[in-house]
C-alpha atoms as a PDB file:
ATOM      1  CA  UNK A   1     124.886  80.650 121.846  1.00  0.00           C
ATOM      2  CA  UNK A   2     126.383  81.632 125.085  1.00  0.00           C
ATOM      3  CA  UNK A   3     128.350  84.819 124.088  1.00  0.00           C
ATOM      4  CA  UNK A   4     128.865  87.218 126.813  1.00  0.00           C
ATOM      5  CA  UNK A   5     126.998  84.920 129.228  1.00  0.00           C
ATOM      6  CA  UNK A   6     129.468  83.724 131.700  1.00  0.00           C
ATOM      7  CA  UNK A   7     127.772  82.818 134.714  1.00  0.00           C
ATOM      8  CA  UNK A   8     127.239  79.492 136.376  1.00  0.00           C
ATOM      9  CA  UNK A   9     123.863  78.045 136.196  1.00  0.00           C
ATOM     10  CA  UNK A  10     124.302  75.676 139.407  1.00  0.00           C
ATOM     11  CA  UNK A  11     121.545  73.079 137.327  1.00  0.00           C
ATOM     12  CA  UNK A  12     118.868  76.366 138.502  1.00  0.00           C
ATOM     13  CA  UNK A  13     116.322  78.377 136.817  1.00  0.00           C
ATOM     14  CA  UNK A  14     117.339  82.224 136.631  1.00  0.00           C
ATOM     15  CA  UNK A  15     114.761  83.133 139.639  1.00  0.00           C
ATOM     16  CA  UNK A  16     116.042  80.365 141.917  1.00  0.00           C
ATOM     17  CA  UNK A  17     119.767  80.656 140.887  1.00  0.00           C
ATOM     18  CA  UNK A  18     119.521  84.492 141.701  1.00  0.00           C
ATOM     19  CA  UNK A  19     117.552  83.717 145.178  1.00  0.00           C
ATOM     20  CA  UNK A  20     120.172  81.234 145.661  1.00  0.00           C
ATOM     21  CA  UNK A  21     123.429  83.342 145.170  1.00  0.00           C
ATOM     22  CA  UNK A  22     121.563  86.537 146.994  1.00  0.00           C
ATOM     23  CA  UNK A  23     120.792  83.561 150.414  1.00  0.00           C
ATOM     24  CA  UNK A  24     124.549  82.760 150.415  1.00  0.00           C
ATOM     25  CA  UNK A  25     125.581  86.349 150.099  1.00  0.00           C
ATOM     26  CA  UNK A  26     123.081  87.072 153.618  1.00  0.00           C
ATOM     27  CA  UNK A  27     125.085  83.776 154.759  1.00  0.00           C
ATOM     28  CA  UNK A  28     128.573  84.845 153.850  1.00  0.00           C
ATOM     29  CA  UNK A  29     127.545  89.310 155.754  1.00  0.00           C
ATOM     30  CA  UNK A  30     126.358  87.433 158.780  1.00  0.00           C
ATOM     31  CA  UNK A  31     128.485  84.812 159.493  1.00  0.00           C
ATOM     32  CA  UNK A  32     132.238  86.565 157.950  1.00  0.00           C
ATOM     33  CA  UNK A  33     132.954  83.201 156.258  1.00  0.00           C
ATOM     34  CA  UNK A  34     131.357  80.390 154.984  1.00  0.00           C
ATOM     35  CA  UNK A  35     132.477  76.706 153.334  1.00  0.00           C
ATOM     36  CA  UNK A  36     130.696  75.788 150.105  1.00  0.00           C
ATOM     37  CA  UNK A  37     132.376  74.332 146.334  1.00  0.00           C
ATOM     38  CA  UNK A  38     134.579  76.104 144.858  1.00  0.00           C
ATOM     39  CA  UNK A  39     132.342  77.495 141.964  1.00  0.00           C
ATOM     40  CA  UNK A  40     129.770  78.555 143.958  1.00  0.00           C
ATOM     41  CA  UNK A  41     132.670  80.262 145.773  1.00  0.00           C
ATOM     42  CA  UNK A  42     133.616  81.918 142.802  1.00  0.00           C
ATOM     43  CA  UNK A  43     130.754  82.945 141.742  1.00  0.00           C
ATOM     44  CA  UNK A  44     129.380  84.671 145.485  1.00  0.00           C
ATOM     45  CA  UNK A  45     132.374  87.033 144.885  1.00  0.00           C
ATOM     46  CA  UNK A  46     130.750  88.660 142.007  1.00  0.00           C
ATOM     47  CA  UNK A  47     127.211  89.192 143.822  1.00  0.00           C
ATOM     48  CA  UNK A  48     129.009  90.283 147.195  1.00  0.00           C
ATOM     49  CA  UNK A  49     132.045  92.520 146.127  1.00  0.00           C
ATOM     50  CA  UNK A  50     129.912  95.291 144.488  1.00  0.00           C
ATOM     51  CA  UNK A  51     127.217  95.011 147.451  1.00  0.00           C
ATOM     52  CA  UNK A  52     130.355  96.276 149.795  1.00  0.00           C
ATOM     53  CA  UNK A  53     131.334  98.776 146.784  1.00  0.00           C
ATOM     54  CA  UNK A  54     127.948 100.495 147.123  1.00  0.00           C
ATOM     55  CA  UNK A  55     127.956 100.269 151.267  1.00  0.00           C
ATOM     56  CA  UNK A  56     130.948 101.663 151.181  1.00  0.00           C
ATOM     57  CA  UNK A  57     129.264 105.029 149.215  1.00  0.00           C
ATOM     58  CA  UNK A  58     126.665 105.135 152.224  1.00  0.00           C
ATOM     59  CA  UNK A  59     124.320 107.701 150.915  1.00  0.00           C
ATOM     60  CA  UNK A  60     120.774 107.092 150.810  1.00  0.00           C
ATOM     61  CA  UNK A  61     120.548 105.602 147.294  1.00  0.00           C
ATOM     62  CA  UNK A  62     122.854 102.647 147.935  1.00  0.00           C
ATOM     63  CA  UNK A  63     121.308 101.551 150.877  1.00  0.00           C
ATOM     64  CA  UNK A  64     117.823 101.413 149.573  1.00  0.00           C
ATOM     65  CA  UNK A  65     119.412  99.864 146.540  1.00  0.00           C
ATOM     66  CA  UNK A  66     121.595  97.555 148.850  1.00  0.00           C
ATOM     67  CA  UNK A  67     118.127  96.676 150.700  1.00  0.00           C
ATOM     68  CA  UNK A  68     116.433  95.684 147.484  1.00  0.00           C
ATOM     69  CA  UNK A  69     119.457  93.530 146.626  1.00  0.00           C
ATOM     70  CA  UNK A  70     119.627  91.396 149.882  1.00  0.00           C
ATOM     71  CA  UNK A  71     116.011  90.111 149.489  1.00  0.00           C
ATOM     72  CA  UNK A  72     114.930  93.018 151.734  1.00  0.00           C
ATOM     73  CA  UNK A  73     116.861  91.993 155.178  1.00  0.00           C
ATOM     74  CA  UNK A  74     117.460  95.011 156.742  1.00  0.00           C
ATOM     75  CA  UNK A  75     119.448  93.516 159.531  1.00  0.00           C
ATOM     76  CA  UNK A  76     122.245  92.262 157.049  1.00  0.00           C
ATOM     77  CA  UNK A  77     122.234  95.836 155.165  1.00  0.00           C
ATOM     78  CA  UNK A  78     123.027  97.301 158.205  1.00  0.00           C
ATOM     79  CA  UNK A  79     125.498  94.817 159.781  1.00  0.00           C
ATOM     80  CA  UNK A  80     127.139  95.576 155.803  1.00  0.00           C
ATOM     81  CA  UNK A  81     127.167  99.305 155.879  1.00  0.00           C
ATOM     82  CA  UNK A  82     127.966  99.632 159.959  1.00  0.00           C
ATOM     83  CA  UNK A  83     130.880  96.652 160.428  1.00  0.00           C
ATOM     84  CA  UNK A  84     131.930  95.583 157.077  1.00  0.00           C
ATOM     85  CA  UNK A  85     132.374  98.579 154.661  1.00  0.00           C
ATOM     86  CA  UNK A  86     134.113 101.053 157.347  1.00  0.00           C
ATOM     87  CA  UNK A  87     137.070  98.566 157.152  1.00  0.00           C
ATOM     88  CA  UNK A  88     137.419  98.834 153.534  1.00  0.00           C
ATOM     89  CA  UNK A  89     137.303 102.425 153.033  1.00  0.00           C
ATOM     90  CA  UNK A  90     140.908 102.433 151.853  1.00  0.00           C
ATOM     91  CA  UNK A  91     140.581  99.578 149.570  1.00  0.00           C
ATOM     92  CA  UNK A  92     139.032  99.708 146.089  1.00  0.00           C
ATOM     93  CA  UNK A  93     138.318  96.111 145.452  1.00  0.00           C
ATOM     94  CA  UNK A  94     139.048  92.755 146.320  1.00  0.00           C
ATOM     95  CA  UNK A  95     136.708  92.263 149.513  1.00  0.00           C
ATOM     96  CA  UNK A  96     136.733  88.635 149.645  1.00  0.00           C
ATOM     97  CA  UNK A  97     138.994  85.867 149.673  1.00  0.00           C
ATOM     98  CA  UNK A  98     138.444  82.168 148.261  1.00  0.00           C
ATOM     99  CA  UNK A  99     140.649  79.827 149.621  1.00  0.00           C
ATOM    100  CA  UNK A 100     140.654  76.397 148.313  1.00  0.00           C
ATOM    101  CA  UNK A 101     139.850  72.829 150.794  1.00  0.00           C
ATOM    102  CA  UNK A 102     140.476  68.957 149.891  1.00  0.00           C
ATOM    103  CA  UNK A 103     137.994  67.706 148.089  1.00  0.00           C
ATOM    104  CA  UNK A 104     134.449  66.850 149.501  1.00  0.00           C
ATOM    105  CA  UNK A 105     134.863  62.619 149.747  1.00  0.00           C
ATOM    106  CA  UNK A 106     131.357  61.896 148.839  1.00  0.00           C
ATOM    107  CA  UNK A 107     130.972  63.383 145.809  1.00  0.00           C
ATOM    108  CA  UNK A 108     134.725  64.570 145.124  1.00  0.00           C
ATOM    109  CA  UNK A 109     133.599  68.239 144.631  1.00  0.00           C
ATOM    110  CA  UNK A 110     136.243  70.602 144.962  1.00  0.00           C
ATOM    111  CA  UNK A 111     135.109  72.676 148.209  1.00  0.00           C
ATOM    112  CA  UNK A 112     136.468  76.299 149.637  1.00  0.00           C
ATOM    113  CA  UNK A 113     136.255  78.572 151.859  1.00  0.00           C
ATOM    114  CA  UNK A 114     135.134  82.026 151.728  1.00  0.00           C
ATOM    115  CA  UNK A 115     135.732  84.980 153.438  1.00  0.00           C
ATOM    116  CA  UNK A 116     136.110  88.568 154.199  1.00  0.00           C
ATOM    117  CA  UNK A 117     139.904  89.854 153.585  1.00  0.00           C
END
């Protein structure tokens, strides 16, 4: 049974769905915004959102923890706790932004964009 369990599995192993999710996170801190489907949209915005929740804490804690979390890139941690974060000091959630694309014509997948608000 699947109670409580309401992530996507993306046709992925744990490991390699988790890799997967934390490479498009690096993707989505270095680049601002990125275009993928729509569910893998979705489900970035719960694997970024509380990364820029603990950068915007900035002690020492949350950026080793931040660190650990990014598949140890340091240069991404610190673009997220230098650029990113500062702007959302004000603002206690709600980071990112999906917005929704036609569909993808050769496999009709519903595709999206997203970004930092």
């Amino acid at each position: 049974m699947r109670h409580g369990n309401k992530n996507k599995k993306f046709g992925r192993e744990r490991k390699v769905r988790n890799t997967f999710l934390k490479g498009l996170a690096l993707d989505l801190i270095r680049h601002g915004k990125i275009t993928t489907t729509e569910a893998r949209a979705k489900e970035l915005r719960k694997v970024v959102e509380p990364l820029v929740t603990l950068a915007k804490k900035g002690d020492t804690a949350s950026h080793r923890l931040t660190v650990s979390r990014l598949l140890n890139r340091k240069t991404e941690t610190k673009k997220l706790f230098e650029e990113i974060a500062p702007g959302y000091a004000t603002r206690k959630g709600g980071y990112t932004r999906v917005t929704r694309l036609p569909v993808r014509k050769s496999d009709a997948s519903r595709m999206a964009v997203i970004e930092f608000v």
